[in-house]
N, C-alpha and C. Protein backbone atom coordinates (compact mmCIF):
# COMPACT_ATOMS: atom_id res chain seq x y z
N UNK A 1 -3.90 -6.42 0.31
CA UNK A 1 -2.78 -7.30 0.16
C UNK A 1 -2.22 -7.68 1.51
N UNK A 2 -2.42 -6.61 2.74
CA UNK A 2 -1.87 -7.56 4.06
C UNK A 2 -2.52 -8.24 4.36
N UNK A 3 -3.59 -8.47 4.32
CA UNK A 3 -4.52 -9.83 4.65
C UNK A 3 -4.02 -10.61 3.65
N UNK A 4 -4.14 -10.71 2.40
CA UNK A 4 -4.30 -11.75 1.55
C UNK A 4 -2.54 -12.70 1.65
N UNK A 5 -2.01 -11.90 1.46
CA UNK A 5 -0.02 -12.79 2.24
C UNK A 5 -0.21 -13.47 3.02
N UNK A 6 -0.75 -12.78 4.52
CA UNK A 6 -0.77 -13.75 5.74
C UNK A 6 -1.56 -15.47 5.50
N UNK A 7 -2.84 -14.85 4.99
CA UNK A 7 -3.35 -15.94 4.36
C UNK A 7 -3.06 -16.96 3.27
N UNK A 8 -2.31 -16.40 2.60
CA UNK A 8 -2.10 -17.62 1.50
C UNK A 8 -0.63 -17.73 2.35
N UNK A 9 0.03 -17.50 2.82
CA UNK A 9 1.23 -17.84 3.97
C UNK A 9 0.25 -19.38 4.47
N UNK A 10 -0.63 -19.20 5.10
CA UNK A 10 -0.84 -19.89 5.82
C UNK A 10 -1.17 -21.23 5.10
N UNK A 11 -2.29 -20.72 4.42
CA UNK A 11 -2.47 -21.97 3.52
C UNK A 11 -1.58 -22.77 2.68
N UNK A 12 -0.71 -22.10 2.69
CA UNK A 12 0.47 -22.91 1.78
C UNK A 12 0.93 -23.75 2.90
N UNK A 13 1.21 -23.29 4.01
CA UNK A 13 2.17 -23.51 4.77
C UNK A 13 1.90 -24.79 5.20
N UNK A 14 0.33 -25.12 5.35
CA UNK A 14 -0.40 -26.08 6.30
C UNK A 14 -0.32 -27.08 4.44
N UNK A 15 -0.44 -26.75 3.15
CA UNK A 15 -0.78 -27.66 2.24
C UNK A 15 0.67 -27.90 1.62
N UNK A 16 1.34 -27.64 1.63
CA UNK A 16 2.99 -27.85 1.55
C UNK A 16 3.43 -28.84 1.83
N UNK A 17 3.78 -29.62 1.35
CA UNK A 17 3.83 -31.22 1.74
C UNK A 17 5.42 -30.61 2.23
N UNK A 18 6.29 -31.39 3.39
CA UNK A 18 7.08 -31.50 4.10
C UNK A 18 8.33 -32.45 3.27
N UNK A 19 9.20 -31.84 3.17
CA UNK A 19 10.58 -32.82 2.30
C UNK A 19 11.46 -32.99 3.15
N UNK A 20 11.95 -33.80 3.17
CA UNK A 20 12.66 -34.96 4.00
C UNK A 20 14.44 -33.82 3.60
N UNK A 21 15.31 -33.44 4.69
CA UNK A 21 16.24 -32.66 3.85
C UNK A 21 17.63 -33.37 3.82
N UNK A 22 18.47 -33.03 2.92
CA UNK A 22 19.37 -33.80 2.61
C UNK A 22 20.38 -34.06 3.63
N UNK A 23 21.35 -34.60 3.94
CA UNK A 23 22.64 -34.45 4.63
C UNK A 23 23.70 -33.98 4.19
N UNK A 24 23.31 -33.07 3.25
CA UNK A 24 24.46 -32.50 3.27
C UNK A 24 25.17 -30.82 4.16
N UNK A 25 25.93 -30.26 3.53
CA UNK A 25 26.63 -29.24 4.65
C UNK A 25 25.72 -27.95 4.17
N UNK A 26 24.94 -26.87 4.80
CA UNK A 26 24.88 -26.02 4.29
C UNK A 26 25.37 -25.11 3.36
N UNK A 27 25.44 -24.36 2.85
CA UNK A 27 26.00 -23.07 2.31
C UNK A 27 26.40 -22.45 2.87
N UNK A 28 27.26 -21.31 2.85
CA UNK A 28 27.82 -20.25 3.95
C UNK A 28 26.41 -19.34 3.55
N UNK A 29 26.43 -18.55 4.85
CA UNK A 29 25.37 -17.82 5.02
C UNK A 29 25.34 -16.80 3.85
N UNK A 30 26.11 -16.52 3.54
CA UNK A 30 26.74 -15.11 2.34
C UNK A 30 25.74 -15.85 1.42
N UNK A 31 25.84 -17.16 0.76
CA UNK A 31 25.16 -17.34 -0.42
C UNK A 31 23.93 -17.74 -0.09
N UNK A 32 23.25 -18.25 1.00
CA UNK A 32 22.33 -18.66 1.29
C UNK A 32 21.66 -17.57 1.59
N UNK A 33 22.17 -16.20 2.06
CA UNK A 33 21.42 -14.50 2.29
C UNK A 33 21.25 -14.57 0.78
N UNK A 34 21.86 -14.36 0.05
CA UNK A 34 22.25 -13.88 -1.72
C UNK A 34 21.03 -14.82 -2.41
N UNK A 35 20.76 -15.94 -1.97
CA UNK A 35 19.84 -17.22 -2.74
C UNK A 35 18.46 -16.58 -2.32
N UNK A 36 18.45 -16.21 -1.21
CA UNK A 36 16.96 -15.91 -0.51
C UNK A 36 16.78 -14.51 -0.94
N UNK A 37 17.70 -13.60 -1.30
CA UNK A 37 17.30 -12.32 -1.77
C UNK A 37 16.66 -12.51 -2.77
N UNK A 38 17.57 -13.68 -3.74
CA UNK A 38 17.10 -13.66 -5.04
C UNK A 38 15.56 -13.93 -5.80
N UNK A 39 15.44 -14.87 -4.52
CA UNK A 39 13.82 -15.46 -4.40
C UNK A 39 12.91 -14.74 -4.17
N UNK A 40 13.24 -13.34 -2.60
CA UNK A 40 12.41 -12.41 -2.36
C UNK A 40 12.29 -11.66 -3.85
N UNK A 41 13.11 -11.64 -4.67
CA UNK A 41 12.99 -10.16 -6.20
C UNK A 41 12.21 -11.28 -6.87
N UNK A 42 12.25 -12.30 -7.19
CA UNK A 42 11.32 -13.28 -7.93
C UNK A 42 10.04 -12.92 -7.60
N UNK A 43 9.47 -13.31 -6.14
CA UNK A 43 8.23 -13.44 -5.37
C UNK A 43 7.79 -11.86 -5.55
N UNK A 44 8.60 -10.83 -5.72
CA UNK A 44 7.87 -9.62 -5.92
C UNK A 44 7.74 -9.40 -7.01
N UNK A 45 8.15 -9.93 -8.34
CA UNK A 45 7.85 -9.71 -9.60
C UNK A 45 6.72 -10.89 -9.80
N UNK A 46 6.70 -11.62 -9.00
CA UNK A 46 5.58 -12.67 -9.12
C UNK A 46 3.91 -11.68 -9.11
N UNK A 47 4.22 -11.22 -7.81
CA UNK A 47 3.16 -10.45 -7.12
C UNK A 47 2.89 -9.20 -7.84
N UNK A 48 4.04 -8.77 -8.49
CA UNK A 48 3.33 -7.32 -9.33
C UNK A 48 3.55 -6.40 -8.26
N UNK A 49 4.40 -6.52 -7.53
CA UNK A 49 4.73 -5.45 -6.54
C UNK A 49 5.21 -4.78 -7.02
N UNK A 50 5.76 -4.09 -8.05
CA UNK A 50 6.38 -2.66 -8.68
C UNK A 50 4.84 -1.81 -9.07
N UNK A 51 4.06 -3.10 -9.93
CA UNK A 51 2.79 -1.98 -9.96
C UNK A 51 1.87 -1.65 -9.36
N UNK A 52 1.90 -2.89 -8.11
CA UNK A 52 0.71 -2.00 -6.97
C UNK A 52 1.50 -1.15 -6.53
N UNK A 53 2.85 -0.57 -6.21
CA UNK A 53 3.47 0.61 -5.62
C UNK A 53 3.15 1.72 -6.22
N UNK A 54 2.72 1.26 -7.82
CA UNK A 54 2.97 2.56 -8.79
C UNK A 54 1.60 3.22 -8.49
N UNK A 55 0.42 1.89 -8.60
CA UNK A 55 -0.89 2.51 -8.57
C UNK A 55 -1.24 2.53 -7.09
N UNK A 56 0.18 2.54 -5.60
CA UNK A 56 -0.39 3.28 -4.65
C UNK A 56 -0.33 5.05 -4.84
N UNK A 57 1.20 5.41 -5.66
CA UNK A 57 1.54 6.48 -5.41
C UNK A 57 -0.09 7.50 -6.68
N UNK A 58 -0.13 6.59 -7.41
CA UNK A 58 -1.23 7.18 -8.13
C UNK A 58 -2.35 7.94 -7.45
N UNK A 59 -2.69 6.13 -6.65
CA UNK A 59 -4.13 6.48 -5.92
C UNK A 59 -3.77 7.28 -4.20
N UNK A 60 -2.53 8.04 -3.99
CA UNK A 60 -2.23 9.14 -3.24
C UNK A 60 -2.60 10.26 -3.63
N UNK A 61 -1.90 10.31 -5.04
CA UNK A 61 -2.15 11.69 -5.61
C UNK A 61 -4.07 12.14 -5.79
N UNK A 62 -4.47 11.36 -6.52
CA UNK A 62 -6.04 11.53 -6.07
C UNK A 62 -6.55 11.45 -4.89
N UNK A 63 -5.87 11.00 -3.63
CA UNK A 63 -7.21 11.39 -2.36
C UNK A 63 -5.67 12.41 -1.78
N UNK A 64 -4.94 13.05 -2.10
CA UNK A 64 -4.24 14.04 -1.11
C UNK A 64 -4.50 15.51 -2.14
N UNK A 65 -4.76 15.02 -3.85
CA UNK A 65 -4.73 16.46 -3.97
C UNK A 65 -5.94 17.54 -3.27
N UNK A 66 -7.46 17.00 -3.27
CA UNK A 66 -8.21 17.95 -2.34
C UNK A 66 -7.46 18.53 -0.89
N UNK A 67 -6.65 17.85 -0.78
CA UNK A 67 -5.69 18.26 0.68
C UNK A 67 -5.26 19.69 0.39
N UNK A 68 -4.12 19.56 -0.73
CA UNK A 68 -3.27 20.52 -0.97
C UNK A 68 -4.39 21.45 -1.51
N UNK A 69 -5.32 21.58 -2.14
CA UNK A 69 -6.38 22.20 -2.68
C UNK A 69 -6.83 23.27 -1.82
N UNK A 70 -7.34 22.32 -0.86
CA UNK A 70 -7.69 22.67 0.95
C UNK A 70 -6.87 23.72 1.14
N UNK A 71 -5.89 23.36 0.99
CA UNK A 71 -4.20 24.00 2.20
C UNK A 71 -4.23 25.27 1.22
N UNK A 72 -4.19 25.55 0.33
CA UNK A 72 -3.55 26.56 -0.23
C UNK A 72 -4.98 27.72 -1.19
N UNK A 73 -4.20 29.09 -0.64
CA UNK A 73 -5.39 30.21 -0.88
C UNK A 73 -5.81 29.74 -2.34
N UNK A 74 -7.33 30.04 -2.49
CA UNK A 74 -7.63 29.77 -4.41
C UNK A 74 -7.06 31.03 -4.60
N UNK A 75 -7.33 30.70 -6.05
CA UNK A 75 -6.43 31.44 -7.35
C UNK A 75 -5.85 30.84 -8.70
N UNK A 76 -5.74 31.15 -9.86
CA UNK A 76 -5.34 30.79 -10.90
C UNK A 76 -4.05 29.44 -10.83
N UNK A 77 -3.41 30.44 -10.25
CA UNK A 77 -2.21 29.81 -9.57
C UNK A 77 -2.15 27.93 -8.91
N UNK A 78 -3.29 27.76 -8.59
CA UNK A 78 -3.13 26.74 -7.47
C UNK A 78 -3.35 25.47 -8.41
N UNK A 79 -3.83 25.38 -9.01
CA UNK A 79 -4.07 24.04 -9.99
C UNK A 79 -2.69 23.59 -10.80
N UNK A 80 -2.13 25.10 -11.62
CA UNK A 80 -0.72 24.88 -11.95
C UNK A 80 0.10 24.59 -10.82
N UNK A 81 0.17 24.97 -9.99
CA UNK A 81 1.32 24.51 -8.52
C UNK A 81 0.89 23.25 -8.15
N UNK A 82 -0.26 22.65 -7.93
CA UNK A 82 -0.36 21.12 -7.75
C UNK A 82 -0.14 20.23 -8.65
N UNK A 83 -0.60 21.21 -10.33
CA UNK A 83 -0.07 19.65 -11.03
C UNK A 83 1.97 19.81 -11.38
N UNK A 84 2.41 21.18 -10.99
CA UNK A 84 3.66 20.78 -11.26
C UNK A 84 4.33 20.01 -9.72
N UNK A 85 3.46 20.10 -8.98
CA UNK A 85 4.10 19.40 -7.69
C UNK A 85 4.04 18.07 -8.02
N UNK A 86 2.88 17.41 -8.76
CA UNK A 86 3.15 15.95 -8.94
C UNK A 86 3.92 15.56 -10.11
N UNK A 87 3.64 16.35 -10.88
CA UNK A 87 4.88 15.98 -12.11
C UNK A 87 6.25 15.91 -11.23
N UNK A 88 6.78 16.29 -10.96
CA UNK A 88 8.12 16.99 -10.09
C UNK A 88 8.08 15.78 -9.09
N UNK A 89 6.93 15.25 -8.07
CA UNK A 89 7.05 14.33 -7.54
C UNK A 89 7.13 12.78 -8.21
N UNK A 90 6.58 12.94 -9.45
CA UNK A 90 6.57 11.71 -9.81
C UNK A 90 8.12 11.39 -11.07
N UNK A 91 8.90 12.25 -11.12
CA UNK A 91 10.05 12.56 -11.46
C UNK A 91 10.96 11.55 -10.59
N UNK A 92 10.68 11.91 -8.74
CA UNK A 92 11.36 11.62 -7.56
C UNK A 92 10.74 9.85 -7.55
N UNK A 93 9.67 9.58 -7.67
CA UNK A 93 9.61 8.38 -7.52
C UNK A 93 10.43 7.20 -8.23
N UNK A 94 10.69 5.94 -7.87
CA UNK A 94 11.73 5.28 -7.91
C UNK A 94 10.94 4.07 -7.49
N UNK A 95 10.34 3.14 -8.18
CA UNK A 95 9.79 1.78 -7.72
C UNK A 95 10.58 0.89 -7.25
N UNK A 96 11.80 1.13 -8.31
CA UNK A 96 13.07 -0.15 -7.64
C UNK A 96 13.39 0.14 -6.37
N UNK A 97 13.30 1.63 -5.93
CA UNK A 97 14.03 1.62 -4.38
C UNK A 97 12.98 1.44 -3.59
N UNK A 98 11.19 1.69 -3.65
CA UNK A 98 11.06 0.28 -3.16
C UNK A 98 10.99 -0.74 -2.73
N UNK A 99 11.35 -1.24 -3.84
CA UNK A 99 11.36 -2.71 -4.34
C UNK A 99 12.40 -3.10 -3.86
N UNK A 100 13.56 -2.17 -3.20
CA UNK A 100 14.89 -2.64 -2.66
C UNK A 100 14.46 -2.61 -1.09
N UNK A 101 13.79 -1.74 -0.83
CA UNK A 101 12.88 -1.32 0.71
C UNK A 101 12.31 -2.76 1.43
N UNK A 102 11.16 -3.16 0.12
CA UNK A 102 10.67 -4.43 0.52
C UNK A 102 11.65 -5.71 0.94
N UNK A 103 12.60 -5.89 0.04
CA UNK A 103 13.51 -7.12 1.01
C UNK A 103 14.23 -7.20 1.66
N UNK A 104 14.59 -6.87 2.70
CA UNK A 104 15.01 -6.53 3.63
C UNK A 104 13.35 -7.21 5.06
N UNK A 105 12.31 -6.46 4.16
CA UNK A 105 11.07 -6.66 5.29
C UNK A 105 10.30 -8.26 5.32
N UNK A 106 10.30 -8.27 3.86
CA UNK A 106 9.97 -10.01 3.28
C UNK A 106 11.35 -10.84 3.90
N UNK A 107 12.28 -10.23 3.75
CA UNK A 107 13.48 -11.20 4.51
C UNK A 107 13.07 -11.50 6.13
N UNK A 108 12.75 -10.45 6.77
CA UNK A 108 12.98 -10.37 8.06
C UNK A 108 11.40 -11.32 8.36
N UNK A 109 9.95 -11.37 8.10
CA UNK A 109 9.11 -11.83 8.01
C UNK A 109 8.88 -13.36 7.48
N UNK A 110 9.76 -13.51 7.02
CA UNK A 110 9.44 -15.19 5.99
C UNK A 110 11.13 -15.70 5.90
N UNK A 111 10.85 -16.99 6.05
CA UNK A 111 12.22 -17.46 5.72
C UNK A 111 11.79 -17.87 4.40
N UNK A 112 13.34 -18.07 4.09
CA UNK A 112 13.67 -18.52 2.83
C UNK A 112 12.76 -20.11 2.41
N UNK A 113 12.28 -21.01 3.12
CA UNK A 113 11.56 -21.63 2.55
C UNK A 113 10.28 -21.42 2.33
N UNK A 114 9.50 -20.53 2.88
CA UNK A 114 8.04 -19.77 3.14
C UNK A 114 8.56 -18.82 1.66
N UNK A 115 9.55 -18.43 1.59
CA UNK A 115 9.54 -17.56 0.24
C UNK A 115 9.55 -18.76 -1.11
N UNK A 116 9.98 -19.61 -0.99
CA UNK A 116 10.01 -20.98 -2.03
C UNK A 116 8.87 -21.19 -2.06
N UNK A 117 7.55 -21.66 -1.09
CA UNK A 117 6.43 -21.93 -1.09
C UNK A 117 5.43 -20.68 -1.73
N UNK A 118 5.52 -19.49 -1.73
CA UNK A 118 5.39 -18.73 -2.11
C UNK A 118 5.39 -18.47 -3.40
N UNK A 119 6.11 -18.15 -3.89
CA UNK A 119 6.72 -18.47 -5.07
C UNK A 119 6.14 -19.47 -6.01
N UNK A 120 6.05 -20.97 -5.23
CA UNK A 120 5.48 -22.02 -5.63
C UNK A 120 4.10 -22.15 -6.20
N UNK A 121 3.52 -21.31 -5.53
CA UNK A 121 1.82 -21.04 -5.19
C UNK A 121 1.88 -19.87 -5.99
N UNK A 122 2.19 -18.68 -6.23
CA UNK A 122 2.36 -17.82 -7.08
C UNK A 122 2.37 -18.01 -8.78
N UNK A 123 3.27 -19.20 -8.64
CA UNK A 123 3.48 -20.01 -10.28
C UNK A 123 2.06 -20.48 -10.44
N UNK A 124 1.47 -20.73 -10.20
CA UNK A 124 0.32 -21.51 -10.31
C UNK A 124 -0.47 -20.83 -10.96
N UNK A 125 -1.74 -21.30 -11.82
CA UNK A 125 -2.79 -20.62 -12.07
C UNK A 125 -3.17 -19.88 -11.07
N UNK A 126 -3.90 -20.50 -10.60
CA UNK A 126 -4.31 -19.71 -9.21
C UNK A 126 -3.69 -18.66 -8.59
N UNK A 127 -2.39 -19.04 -8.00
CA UNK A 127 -1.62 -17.62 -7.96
C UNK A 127 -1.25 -16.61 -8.90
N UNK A 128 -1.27 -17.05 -10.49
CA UNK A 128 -0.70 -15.68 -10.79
C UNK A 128 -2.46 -15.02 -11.35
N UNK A 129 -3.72 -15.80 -11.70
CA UNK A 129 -4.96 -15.32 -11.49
C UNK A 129 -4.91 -14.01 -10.08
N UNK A 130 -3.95 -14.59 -9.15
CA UNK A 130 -4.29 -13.84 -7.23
C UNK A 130 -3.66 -12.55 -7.67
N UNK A 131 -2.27 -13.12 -7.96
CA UNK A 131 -1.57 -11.87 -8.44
C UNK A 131 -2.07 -10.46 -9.43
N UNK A 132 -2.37 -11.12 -10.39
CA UNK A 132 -3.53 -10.01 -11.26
C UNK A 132 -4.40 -9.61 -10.90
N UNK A 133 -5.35 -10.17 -9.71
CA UNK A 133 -6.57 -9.35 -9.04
C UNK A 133 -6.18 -8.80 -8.27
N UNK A 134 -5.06 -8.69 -7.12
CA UNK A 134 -4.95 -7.94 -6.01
C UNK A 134 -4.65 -6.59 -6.38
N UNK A 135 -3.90 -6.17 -7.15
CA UNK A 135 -4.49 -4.37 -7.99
C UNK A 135 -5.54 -3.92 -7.96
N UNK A 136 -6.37 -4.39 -8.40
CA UNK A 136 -7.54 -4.49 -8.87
C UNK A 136 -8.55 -4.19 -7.41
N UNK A 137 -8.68 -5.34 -6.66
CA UNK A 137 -9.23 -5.81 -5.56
C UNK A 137 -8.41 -4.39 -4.23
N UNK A 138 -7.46 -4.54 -4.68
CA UNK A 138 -6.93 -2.99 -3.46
C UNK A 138 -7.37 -1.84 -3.88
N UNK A 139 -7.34 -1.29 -5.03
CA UNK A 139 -8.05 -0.04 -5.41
C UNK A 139 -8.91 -0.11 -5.16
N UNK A 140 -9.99 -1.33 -5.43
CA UNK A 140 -11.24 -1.10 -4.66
C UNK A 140 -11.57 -1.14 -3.53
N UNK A 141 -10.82 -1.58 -2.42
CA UNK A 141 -11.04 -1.47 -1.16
C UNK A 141 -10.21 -0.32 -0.62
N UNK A 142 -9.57 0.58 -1.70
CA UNK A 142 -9.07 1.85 -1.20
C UNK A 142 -10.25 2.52 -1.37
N UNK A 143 -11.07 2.52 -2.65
CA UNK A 143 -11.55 3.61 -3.02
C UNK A 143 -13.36 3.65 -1.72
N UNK A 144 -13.30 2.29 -1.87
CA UNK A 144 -14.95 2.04 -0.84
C UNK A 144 -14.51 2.52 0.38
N UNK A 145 -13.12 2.37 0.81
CA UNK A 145 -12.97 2.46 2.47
C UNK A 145 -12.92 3.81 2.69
N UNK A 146 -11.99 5.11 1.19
CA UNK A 146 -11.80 6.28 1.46
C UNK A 146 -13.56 7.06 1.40
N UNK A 147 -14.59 5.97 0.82
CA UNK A 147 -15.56 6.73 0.80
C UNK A 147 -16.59 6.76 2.09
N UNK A 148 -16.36 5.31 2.52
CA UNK A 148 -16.95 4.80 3.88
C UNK A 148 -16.04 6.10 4.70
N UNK A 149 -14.67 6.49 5.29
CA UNK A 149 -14.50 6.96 6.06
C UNK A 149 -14.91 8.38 5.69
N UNK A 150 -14.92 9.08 4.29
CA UNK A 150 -15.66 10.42 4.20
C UNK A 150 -16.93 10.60 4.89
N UNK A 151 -17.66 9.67 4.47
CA UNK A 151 -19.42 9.69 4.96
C UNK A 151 -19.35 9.28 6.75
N UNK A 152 -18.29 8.72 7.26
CA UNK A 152 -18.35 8.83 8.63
C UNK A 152 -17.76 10.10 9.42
N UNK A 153 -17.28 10.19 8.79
CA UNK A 153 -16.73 11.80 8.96
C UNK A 153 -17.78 12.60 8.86
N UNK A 154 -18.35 12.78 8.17
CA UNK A 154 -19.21 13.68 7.51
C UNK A 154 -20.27 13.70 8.71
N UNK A 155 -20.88 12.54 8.81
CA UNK A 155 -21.58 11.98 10.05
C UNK A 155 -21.54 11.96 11.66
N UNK A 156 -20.20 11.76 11.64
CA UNK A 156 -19.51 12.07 12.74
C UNK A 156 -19.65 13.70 13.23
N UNK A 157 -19.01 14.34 11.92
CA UNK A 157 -19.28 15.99 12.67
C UNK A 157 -20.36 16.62 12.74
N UNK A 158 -21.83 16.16 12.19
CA UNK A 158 -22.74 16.57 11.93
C UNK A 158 -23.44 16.03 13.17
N UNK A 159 -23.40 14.94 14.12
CA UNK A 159 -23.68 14.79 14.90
C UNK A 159 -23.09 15.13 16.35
N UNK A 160 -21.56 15.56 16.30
CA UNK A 160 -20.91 16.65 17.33
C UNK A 160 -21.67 17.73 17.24
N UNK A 161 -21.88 18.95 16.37
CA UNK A 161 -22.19 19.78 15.84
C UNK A 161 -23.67 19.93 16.13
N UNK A 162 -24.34 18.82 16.30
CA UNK A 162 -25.74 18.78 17.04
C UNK A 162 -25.75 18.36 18.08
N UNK A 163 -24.96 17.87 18.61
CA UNK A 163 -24.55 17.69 20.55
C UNK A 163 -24.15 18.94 20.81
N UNK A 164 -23.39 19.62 20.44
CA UNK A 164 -22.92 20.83 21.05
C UNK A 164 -22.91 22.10 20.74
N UNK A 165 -23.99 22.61 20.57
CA UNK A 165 -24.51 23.71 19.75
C UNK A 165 -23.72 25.08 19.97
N UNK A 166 -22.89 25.25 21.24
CA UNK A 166 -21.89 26.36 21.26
C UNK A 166 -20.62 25.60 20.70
N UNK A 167 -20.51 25.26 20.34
CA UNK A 167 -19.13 24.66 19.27
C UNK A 167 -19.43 25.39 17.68
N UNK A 168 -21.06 25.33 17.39
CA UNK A 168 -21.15 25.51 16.19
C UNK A 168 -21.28 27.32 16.56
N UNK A 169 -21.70 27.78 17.51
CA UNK A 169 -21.55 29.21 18.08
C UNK A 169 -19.94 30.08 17.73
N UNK A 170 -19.36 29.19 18.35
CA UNK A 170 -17.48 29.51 18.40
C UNK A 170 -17.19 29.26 16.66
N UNK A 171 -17.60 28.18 16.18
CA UNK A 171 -17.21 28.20 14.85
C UNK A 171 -17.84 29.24 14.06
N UNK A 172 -19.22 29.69 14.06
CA UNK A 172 -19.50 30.83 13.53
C UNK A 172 -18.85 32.24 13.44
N UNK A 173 -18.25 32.41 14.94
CA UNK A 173 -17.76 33.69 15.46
C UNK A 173 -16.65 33.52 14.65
N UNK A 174 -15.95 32.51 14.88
CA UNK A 174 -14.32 32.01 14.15
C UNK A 174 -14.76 32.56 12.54
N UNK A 175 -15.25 31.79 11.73
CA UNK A 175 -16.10 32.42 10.36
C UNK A 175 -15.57 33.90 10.32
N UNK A 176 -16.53 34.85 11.24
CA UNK A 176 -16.65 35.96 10.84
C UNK A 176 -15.33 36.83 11.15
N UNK A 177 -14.45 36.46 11.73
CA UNK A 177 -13.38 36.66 12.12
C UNK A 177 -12.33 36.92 11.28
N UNK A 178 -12.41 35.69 9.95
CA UNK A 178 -11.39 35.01 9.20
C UNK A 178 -11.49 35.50 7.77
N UNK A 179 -13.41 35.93 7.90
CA UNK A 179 -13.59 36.43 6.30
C UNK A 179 -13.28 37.86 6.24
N UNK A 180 -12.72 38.75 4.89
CA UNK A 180 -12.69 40.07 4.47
C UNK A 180 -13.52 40.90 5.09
């Protein structure tokens, strides 16, 4: 999704036909902040930004629980302590705050007419088609990239580990050190 904003930013921006603006007096800034907030909560319900947040914190919990898995001695114990850690965490989660997080950042990044164009392009077939795949299209480039960087990892140390054969010496000794 950070690529795909910048880009359809752009493309709108350049296919946006240009309107001639009125003469009249602005708004005081108070309602014209208040008008553009209102647009940023539109443009994120456009985008489905409550549920790619939901299915980031999801797709956390699947690549951090081997972490905590990692981190903590086995035992009976450890499966019940991770899944009440995410129950308990997912208690704490809060999409609206958020969703209150994000405008403030969409404010500071886009003006209020880039959020109209937005918006504009969003309404569209096309955009709300964009909108429904980018879930979709991010999980999968979470899940290929978390597997691409395992197997370079994997690769990576297996080829230290054959450059430097007293590394794998020290790690052995370390081993016997650590076990019962």
């Amino acid at each position: 999704m950070k690529i795909a904003v910048p880009v359809l930013c752009v493309f709108l921006l350049c296919s946006i036909p240009s309107h001639a603006q009125e003469k009249t007096s602005p708004p005081p800034a108070s309602q014209n902040q208040a008008a553009k907030e209102k647009d940023i909560r539109r443009l994120l319900n456009l985008l489905g930004t409550k549920a790619l947040m939901e299915q980031a914190v999801a797709e956390m919990s699947k690549t951090t629980r081997p972490l905590l898995e990692n981190s903590l001695p086995p035992g009976a114990y450890r499966d019940t302590l991770i899944d009440a850690f995410y129950a308990k965490f997912r208690t704490k989660f809060d999409a609206q705050q958020l969703l209150d997080l994000a405008v403030p950042i969409y404010d500071r990044h886009f003006t209020h007419e880039e959020i109209k164009g937005l918006i504009q392009f969003y309404e569209t077939p096309l955009g709300q088609k964009t909108a429904r795949a980018l879930p979709q299209i991010t999980g999968e480039l979470m899940e290929r990239s978390r597997k691409m960087g395992e197997d370079m990892g994997r690769q990576s140390m297996m080829e230290v580990l054959a450059e430097h054969p007293e590394l794998v010496k020290a790690m052995e000794e370390a081993q016997k050190h650590t076990q019962p």
